[in-house]
Protein backbone atom coordinates (compact mmCIF):
# COMPACT_ATOMS: atom_id res chain seq x y z
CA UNK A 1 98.64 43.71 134.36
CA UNK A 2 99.97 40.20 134.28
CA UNK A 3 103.63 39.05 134.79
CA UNK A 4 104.37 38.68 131.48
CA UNK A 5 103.30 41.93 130.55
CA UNK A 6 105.80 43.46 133.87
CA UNK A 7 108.11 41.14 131.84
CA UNK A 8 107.81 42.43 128.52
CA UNK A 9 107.84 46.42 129.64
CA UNK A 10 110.73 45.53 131.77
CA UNK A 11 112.74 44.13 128.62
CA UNK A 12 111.70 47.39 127.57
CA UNK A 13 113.73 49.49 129.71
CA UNK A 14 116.17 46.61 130.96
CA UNK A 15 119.10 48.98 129.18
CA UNK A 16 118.17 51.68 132.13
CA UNK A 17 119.29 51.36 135.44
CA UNK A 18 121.93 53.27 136.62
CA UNK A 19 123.99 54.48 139.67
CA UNK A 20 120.98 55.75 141.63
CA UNK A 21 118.77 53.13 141.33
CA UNK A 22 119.02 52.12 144.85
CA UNK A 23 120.10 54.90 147.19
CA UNK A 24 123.16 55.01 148.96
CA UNK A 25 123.58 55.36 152.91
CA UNK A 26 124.67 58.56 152.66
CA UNK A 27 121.84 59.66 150.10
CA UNK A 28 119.07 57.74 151.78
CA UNK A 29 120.43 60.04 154.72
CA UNK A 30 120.81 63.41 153.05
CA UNK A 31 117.43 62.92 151.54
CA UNK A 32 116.06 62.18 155.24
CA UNK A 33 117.92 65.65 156.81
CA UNK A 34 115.76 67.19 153.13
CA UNK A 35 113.08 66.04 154.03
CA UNK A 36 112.91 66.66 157.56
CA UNK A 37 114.19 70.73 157.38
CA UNK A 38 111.98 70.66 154.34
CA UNK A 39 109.17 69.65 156.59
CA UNK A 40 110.32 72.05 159.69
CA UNK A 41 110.48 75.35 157.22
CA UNK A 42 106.36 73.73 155.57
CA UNK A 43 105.24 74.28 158.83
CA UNK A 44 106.53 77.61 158.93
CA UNK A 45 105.00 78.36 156.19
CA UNK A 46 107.06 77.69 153.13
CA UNK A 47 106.72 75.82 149.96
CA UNK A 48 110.20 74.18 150.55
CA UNK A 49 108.55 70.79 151.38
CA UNK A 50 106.94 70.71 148.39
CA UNK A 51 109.76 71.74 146.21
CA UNK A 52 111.99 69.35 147.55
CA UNK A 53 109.44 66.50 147.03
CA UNK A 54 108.69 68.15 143.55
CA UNK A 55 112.44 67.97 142.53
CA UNK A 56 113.05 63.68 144.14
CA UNK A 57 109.74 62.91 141.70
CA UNK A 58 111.65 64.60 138.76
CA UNK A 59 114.86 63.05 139.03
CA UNK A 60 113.42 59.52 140.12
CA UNK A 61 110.71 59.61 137.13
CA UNK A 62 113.88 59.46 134.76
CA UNK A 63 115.42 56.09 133.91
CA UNK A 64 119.28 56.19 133.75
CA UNK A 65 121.04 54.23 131.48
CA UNK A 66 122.51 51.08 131.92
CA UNK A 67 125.62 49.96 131.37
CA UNK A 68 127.86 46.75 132.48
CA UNK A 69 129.96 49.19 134.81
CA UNK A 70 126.62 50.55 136.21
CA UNK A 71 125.08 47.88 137.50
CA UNK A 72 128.30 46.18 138.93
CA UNK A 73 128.55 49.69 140.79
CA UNK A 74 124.61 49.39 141.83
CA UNK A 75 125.63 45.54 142.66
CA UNK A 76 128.56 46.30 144.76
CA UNK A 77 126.63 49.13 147.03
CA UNK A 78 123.98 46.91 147.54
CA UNK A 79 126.20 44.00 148.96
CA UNK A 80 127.71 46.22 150.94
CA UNK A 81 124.17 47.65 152.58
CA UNK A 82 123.14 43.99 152.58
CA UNK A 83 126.71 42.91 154.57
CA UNK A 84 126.53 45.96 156.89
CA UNK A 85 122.47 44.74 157.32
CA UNK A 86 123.46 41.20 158.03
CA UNK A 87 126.58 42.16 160.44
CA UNK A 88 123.92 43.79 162.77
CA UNK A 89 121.83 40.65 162.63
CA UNK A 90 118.91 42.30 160.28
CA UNK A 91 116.78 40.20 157.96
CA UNK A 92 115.95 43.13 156.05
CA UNK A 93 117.27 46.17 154.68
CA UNK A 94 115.53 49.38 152.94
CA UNK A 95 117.26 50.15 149.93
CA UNK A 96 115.00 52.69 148.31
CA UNK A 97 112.56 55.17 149.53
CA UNK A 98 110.19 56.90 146.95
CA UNK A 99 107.58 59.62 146.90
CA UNK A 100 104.18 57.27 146.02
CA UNK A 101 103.58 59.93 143.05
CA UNK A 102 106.39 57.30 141.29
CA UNK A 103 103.45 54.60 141.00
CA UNK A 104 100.62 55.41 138.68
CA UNK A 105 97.71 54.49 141.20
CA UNK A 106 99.43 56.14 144.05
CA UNK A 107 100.47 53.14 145.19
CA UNK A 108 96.60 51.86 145.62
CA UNK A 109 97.74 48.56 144.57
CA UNK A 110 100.12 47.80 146.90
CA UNK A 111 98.41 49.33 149.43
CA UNK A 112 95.66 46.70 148.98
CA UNK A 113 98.55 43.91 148.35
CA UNK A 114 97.99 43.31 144.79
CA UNK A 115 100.00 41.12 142.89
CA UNK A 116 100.46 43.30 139.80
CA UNK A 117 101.46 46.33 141.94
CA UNK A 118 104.87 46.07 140.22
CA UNK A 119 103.12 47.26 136.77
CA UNK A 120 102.72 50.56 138.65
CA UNK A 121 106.08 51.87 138.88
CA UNK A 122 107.78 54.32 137.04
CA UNK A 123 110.94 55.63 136.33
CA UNK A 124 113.77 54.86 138.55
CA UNK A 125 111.85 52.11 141.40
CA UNK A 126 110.98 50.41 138.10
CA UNK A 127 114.56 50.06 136.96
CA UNK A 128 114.92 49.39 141.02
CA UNK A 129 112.32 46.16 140.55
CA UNK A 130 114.06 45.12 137.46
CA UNK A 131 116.90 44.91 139.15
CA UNK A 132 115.65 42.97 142.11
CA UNK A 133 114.13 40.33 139.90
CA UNK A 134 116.97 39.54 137.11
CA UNK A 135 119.82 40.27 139.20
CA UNK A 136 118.93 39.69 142.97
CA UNK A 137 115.51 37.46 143.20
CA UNK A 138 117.86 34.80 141.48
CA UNK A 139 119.82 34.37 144.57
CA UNK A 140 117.93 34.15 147.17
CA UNK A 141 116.22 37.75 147.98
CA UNK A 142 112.62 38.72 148.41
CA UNK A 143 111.58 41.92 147.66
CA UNK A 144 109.14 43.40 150.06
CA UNK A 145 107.62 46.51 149.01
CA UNK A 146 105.49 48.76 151.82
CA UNK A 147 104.09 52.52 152.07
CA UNK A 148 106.39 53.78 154.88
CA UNK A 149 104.89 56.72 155.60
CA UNK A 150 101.38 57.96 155.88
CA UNK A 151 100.97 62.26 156.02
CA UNK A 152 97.40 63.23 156.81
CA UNK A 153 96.15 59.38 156.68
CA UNK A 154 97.33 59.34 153.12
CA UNK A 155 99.77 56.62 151.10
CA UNK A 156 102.87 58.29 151.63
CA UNK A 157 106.77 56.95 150.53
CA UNK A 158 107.04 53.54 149.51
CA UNK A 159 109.79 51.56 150.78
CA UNK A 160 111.22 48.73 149.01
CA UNK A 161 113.23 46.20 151.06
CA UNK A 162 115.78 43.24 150.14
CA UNK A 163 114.93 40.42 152.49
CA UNK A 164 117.15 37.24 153.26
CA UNK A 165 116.76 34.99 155.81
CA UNK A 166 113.25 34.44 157.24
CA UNK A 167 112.42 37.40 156.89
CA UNK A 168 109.22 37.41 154.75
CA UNK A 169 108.91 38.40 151.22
């Protein structure tokens, strides 16, 4: 998919994005403690993994509206992730983490560093792209966009990252 057909969906859904667009601290954190008891009670032999994973891809697949008090709220979070980032000297900081399931390949295309791998995403790490690019790219930040974690061998989470600095983008 070309860049101005990212463009033209994105006008598309440019009234979504909404308060959990990019994760806060504290939710990036309580979804890490999920995710790791989730993982502890798989391996003893429940489905709670799964569920848990089951229940971040619902809630992330569904765009959340946008209003002007919305994204100043997303806009003053991520400053302050980006200020508390910068005060410890990082280049980088992740600001959402995302089952791959939220990318229609899987997140094959970014995987194999593709430059339409934005067309993939769905739902909330759309509206989270969106964001990036009309609000955030403008100033200054790179985007950098990873799989994070790899279960089995497997694309796992995708990470996306505001970079400043030298870090790379």
């Amino acid at each position: 998919m070309s860049q101005s057909t990212i463009q033209r969906r994105s006008s598309d859904s440019t009234q979504e994005l909404g308060d959990e667009t990019f994760m806060s601290a504290t939710e990036l954190r309580n979804y890490m403690v999920e995710t790791m008891m989730a993982k502890a009670s798989k391996d003893a032999g429940s489905g709670r993994a799964e569920k848990v994973r089951e229940e971040l891809i619902k809630s992330l697949s569904q765009p959340v509206t946008v209003t002007p008090e919305k994204i100043a709220e997303v806009k003053r979070r991520v400053f302050s992730q980006l200020r508390a980032a910068a005060g410890r000297g990082d280049k980088e900081v992740l600001v959402m983490r995302f089952p791959n399931a939220l990318c229609t390949d899987k997140g094959r295309a970014l995987n194999n560093l593709e430059n339409d791998w934005p067309s993939t995403l769905i739902g909330r790490p759309l509206q989270a792209f969106e964001f990036w690019r009309d609000h955030l790219e403008p100033q200054g930040y790179g985007l950098k966009a990873m799989i994070v974690d790899w279960p089995q061998g497997v694309p796992g989470d995708i990470g996306l990252f505001l970079t400043w600095g030298d870090a790379k983008r």
